[in-house]
N, C-alpha and C. Protein backbone atom coordinates (compact mmCIF):
# COMPACT_ATOMS: atom_id res chain seq x y z
N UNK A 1 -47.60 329.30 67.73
CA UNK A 1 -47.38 327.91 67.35
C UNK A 1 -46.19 327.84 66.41
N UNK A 2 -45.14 326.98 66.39
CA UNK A 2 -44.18 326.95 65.65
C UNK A 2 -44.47 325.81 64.84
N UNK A 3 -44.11 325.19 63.72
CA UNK A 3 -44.58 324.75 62.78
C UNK A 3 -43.29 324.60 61.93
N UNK A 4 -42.63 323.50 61.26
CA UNK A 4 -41.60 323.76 61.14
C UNK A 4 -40.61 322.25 60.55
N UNK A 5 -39.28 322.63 59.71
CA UNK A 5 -38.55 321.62 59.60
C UNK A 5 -37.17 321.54 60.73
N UNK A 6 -37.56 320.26 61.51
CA UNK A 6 -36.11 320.27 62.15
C UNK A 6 -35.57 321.49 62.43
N UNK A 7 -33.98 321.43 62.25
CA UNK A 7 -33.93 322.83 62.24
C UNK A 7 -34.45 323.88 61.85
N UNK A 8 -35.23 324.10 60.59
CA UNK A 8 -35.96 325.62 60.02
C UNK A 8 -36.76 325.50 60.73
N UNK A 9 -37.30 326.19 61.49
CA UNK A 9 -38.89 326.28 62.48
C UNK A 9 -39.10 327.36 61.81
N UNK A 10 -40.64 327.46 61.69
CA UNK A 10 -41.24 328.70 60.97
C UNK A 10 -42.24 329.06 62.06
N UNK A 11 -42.08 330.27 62.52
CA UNK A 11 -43.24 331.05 63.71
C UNK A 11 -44.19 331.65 63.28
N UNK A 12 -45.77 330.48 63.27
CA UNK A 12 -47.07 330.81 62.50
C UNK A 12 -47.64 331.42 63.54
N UNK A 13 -46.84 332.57 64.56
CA UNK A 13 -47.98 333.29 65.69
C UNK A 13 -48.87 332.35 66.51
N UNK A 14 -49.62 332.99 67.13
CA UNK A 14 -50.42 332.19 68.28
C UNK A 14 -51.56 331.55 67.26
N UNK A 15 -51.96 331.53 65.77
CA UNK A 15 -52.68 330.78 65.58
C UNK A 15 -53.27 329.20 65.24
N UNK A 16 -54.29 328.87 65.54
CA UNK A 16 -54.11 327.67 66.00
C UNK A 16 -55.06 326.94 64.71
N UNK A 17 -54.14 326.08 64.34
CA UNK A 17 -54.03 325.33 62.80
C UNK A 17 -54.97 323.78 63.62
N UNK A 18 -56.07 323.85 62.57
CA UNK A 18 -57.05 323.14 62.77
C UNK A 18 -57.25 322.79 61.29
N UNK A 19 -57.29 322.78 60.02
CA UNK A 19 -57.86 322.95 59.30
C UNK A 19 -56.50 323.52 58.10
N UNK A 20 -56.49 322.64 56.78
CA UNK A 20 -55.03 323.21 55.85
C UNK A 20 -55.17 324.41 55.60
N UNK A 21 -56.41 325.17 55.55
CA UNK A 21 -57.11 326.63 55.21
C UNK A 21 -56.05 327.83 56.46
N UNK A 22 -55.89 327.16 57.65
CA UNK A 22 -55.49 327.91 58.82
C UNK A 22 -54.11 327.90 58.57
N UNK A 23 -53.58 326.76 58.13
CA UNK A 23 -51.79 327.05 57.84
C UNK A 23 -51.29 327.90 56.94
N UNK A 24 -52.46 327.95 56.06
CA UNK A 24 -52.20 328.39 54.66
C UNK A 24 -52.22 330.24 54.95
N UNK A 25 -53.62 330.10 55.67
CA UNK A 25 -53.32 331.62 55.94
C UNK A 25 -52.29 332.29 56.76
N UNK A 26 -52.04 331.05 58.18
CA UNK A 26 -50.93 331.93 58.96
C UNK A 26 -49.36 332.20 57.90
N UNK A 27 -48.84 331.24 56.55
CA UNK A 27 -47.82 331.40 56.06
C UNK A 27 -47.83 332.53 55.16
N UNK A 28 -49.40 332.78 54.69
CA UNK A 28 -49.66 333.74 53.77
C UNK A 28 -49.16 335.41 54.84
N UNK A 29 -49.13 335.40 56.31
CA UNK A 29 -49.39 336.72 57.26
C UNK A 29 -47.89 336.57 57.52
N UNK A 30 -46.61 335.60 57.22
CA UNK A 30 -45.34 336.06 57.71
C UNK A 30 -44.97 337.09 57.37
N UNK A 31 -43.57 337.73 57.65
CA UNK A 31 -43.12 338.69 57.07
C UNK A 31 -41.94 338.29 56.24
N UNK A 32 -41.14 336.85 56.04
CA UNK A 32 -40.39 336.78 55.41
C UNK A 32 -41.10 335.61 54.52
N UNK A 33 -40.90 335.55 53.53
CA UNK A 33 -41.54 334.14 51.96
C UNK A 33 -41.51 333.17 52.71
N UNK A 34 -42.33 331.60 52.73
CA UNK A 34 -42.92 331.25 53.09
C UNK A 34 -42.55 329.70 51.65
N UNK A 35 -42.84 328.55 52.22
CA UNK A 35 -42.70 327.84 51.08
C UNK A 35 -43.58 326.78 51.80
N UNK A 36 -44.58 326.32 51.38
CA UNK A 36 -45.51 325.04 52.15
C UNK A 36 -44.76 323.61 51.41
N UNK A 37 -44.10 323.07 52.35
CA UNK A 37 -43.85 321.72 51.81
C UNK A 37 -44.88 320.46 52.60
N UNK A 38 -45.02 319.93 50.97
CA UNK A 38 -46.60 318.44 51.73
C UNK A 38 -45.91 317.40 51.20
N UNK A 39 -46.21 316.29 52.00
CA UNK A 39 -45.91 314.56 51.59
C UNK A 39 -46.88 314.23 51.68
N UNK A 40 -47.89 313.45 50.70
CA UNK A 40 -49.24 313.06 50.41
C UNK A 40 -49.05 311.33 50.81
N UNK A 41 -48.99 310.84 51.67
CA UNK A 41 -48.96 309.19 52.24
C UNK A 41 -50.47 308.29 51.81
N UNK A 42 -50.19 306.98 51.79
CA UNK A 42 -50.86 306.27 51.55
C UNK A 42 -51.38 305.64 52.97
N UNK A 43 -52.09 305.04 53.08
CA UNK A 43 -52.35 303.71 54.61
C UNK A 43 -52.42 302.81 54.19
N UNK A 44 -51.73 301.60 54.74
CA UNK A 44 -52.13 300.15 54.09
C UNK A 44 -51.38 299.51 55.19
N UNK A 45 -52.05 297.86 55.39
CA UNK A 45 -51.85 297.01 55.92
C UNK A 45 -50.77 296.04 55.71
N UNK A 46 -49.63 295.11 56.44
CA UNK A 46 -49.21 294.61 55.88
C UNK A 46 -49.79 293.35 55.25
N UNK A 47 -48.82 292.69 54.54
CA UNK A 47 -49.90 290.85 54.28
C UNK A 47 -50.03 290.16 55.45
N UNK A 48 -49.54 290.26 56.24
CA UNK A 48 -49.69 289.18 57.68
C UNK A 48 -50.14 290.01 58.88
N UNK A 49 -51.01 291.17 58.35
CA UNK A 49 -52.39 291.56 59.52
C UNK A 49 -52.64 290.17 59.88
N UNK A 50 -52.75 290.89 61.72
CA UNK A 50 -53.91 290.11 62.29
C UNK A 50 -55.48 289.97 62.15
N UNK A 51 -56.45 289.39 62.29
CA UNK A 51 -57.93 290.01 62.43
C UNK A 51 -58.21 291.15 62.86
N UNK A 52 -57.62 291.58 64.01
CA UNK A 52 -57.73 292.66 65.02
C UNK A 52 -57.10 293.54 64.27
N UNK A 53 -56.05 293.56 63.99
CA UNK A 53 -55.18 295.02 62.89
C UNK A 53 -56.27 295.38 61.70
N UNK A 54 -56.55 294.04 60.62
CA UNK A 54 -57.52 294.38 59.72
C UNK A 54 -58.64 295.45 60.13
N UNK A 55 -59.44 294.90 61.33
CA UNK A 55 -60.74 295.65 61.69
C UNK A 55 -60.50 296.94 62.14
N UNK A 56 -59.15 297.09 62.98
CA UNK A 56 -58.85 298.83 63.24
C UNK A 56 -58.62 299.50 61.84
N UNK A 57 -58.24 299.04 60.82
CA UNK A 57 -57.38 299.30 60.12
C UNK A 57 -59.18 300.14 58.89
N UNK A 58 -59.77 298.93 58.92
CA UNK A 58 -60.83 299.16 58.22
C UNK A 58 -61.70 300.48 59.05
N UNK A 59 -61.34 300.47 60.36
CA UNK A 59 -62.52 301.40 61.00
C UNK A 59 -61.53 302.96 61.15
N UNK A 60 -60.36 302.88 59.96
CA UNK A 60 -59.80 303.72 60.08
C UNK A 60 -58.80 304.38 61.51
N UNK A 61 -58.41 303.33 62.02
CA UNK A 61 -57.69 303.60 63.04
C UNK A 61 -56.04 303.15 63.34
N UNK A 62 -55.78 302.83 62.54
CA UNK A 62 -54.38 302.14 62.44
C UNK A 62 -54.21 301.84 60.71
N UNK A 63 -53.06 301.21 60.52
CA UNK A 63 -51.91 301.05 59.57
C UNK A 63 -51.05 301.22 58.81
N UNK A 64 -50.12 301.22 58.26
CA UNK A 64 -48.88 301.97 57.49
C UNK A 64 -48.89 302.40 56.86
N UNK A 65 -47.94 303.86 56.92
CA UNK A 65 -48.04 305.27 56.10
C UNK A 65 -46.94 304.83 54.99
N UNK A 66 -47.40 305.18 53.97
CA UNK A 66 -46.45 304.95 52.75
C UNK A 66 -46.27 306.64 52.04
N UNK A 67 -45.16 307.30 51.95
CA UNK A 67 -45.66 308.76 50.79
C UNK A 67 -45.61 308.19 49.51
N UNK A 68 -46.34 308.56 48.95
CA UNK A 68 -46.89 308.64 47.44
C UNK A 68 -45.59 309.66 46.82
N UNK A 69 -45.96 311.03 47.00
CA UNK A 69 -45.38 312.01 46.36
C UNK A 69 -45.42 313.25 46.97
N UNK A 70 -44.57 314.06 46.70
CA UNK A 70 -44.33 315.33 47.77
C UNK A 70 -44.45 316.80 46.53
N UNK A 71 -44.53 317.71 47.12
CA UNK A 71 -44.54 319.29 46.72
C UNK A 71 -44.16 320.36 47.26
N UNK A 72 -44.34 321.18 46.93
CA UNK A 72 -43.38 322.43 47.57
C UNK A 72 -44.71 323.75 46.75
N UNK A 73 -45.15 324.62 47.69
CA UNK A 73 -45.76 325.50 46.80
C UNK A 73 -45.77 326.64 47.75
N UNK A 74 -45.64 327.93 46.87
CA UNK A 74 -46.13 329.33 47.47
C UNK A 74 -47.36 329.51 47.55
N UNK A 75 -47.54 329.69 49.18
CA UNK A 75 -48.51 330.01 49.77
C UNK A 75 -49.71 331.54 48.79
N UNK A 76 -49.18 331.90 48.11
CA UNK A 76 -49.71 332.86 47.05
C UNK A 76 -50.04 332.28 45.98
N UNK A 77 -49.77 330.95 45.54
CA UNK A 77 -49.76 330.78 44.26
C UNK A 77 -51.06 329.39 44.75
N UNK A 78 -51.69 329.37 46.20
CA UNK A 78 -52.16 328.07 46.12
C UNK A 78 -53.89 329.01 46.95
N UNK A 79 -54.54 328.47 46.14
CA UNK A 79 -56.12 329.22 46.12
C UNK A 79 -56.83 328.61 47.72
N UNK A 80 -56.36 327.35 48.10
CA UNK A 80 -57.20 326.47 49.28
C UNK A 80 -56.71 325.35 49.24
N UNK A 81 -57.60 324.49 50.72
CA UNK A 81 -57.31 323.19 50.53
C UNK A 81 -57.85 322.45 49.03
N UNK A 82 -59.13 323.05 48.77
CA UNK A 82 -60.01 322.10 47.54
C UNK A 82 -59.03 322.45 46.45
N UNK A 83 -58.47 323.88 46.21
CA UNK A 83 -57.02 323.36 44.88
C UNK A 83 -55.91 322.68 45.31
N UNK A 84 -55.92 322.64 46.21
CA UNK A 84 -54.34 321.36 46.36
C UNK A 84 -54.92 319.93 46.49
N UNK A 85 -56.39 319.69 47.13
CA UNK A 85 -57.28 319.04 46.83
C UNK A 85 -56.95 318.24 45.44
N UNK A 86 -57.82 318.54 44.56
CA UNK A 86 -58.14 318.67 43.01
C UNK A 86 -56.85 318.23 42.44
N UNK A 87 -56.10 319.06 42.63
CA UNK A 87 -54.11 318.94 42.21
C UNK A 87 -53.77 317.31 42.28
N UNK A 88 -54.12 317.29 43.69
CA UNK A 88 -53.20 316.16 44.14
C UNK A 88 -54.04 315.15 43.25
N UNK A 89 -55.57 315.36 43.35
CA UNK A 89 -56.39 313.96 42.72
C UNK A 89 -56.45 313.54 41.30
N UNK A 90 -55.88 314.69 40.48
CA UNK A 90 -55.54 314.66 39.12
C UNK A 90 -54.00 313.69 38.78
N UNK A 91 -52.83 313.72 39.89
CA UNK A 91 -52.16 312.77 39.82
C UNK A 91 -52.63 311.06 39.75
N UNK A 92 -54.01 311.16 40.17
CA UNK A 92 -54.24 309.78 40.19
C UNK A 92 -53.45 308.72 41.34
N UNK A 93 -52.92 309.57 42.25
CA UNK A 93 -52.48 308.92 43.72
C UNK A 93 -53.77 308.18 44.89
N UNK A 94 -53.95 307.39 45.28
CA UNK A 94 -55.12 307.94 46.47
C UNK A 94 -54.25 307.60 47.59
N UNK A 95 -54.35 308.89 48.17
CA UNK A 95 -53.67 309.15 49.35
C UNK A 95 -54.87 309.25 50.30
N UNK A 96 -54.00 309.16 51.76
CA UNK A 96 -55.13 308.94 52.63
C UNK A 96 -54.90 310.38 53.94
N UNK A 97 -53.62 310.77 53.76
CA UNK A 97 -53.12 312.08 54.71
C UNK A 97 -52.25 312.69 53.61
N UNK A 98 -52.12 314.09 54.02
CA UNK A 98 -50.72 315.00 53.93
C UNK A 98 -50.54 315.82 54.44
N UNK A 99 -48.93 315.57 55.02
CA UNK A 99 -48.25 316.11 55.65
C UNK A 99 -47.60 317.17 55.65
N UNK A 100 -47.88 318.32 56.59
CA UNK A 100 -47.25 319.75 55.76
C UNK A 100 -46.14 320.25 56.89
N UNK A 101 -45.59 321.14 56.24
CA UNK A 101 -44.71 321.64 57.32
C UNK A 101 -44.18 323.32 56.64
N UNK A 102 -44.02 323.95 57.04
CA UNK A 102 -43.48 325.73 56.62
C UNK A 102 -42.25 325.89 56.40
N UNK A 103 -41.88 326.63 55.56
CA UNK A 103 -40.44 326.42 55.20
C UNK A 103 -39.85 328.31 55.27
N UNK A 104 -39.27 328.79 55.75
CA UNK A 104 -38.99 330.22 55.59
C UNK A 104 -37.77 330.71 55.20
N UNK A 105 -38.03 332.11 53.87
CA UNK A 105 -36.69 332.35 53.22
C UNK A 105 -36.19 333.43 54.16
N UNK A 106 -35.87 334.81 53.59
CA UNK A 106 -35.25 335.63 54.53
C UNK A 106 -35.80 337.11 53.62
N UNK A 107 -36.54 337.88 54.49
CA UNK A 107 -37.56 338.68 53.77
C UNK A 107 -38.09 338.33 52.67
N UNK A 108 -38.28 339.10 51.29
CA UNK A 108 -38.95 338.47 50.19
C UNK A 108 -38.33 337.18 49.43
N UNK A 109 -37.22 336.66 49.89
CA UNK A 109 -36.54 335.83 49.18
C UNK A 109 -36.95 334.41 49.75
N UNK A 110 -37.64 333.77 48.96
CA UNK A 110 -37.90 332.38 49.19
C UNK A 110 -36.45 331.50 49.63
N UNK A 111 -36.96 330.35 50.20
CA UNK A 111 -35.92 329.23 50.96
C UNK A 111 -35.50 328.63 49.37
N UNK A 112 -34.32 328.37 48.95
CA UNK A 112 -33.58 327.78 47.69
C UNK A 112 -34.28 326.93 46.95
N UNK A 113 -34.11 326.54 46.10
CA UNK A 113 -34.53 324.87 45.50
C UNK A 113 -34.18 324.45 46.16
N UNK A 114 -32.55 324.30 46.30
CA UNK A 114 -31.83 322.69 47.10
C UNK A 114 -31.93 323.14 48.17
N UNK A 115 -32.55 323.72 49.21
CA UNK A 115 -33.26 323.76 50.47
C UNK A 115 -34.04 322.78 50.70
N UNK A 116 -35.26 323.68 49.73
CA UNK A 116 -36.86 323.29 49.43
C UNK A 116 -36.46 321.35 48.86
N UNK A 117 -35.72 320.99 48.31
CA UNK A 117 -35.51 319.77 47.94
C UNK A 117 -35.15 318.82 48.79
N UNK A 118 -33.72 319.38 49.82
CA UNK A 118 -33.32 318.75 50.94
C UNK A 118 -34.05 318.37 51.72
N UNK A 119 -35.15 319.31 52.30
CA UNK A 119 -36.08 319.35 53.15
C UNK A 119 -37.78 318.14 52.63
N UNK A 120 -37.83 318.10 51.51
CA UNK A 120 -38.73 317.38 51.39
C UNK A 120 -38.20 315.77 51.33
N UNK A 121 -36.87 316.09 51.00
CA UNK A 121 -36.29 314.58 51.02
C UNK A 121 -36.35 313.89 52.61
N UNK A 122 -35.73 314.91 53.01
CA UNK A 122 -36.18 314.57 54.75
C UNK A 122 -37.64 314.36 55.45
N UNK A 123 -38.49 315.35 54.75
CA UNK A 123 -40.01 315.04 55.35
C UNK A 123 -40.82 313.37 54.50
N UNK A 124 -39.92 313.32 53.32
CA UNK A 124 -40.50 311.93 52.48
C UNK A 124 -40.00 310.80 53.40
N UNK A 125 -38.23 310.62 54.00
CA UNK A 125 -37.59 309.78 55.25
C UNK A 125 -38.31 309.85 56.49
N UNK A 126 -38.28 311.12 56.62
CA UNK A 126 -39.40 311.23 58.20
C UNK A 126 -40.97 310.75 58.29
N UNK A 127 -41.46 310.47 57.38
CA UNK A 127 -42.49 309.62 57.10
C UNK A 127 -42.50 308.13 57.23
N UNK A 128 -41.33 307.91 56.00
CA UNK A 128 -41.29 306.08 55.93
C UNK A 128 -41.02 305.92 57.26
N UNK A 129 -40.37 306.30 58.18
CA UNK A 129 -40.10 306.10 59.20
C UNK A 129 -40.72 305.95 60.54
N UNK A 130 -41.56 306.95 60.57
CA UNK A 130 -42.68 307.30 61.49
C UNK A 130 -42.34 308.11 62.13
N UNK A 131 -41.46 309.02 62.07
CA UNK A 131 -40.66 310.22 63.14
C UNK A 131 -41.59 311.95 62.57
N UNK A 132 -43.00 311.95 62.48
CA UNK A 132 -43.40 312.87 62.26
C UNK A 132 -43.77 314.23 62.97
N UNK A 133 -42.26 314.26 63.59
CA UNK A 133 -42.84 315.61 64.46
C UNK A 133 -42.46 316.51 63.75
N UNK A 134 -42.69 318.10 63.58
CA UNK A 134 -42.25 318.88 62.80
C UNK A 134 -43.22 319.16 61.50
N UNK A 135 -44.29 318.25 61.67
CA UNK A 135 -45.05 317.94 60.20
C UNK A 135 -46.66 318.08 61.06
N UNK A 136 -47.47 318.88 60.24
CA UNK A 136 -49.02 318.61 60.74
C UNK A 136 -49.81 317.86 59.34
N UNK A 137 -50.63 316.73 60.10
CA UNK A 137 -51.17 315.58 58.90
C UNK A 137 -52.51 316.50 58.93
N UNK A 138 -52.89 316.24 57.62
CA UNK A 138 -53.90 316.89 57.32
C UNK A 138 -54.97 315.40 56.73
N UNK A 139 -55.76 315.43 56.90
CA UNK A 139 -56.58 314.19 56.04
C UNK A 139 -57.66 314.97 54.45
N UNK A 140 -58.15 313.94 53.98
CA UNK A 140 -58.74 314.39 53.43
C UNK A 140 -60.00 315.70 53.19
N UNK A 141 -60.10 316.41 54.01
CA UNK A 141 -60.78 317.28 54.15
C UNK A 141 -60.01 318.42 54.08
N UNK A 142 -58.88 317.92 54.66
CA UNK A 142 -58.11 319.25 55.16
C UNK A 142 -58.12 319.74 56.68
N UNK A 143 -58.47 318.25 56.94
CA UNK A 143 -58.66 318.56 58.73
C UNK A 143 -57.67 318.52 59.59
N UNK A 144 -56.85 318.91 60.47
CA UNK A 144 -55.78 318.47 60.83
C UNK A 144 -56.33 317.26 61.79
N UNK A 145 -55.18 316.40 61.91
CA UNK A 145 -55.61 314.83 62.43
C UNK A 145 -54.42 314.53 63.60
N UNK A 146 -54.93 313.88 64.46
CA UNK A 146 -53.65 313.69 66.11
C UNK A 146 -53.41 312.22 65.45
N UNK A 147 -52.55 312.15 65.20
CA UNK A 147 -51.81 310.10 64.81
C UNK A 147 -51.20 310.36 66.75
N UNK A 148 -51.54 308.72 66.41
CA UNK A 148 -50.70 307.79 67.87
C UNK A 148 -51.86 307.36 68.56
């Protein structure tokens, strides 16, 4: 499964990412450093929902992704989903997805700051936007989730 920014694709092997626990481990098994970048999004409706938008919207099936705030962390330095969990909920955000994607340096050498920065600036645009390929949404559990 490749997993990946735009151009940087990161090759997480044949395993199959169900769950933030499964990404975390395939980035933890590369052979070159590894950098997990997440955009933590909001859902919300606009003011001029229809009835019909409201009720999908309430039954959790539709409306607009907003990011809150983004991160960048070594896959070594992050315990599970429930500590990035915990992390994120101590900001006092309530987010409703986040969006991850793999970032890869070149053997032990992690991908730059202004990589790691560029790249989240792009996954924070590729959000407002709705162009989320390249990114796996995770929901609150840590489940991975199919949008569309």
């Amino acid at each position: 499964m490749v997993v990946g920014m735009w151009a940087e694709a990161t090759k997480l092997g044949a395993m199959e990412i169900s769950h933030f626990n499964d990404l975390l481990a395939a980035a933890r098994q590369q052979p070159d450093a590894q950098r997990l970048l997440m955009v933590f999004a909001a859902a919300s409706l606009p003011p001029d929902a229809t009835a019909e938008q409201r009720a999908r919207f309430e039954a959790g099936e539709s409306g607009e992704l907003a990011p809150l705030m983004c991160v960048d962390k070594d896959p070594a330095d992050l315990k599970d989903f429930a500590a990035l969990q915990a992390e994120a909920l101590s900001m006092g955000q309530d987010w409703a997805l986040v969006f991850a994607a793999a970032m890869s340096g070149q053997g032990r050498q992690a991908p730059a700051s202004t990589q790691v920065e560029a790249a989240l600036t792009r996954m924070v645009e590729a959000v407002k936007s709705g162009n989320l390929s390249g990114m796996i949404p995770f929901d609150r559990q840590g489940e991975a989730v199919q949008l569309g």
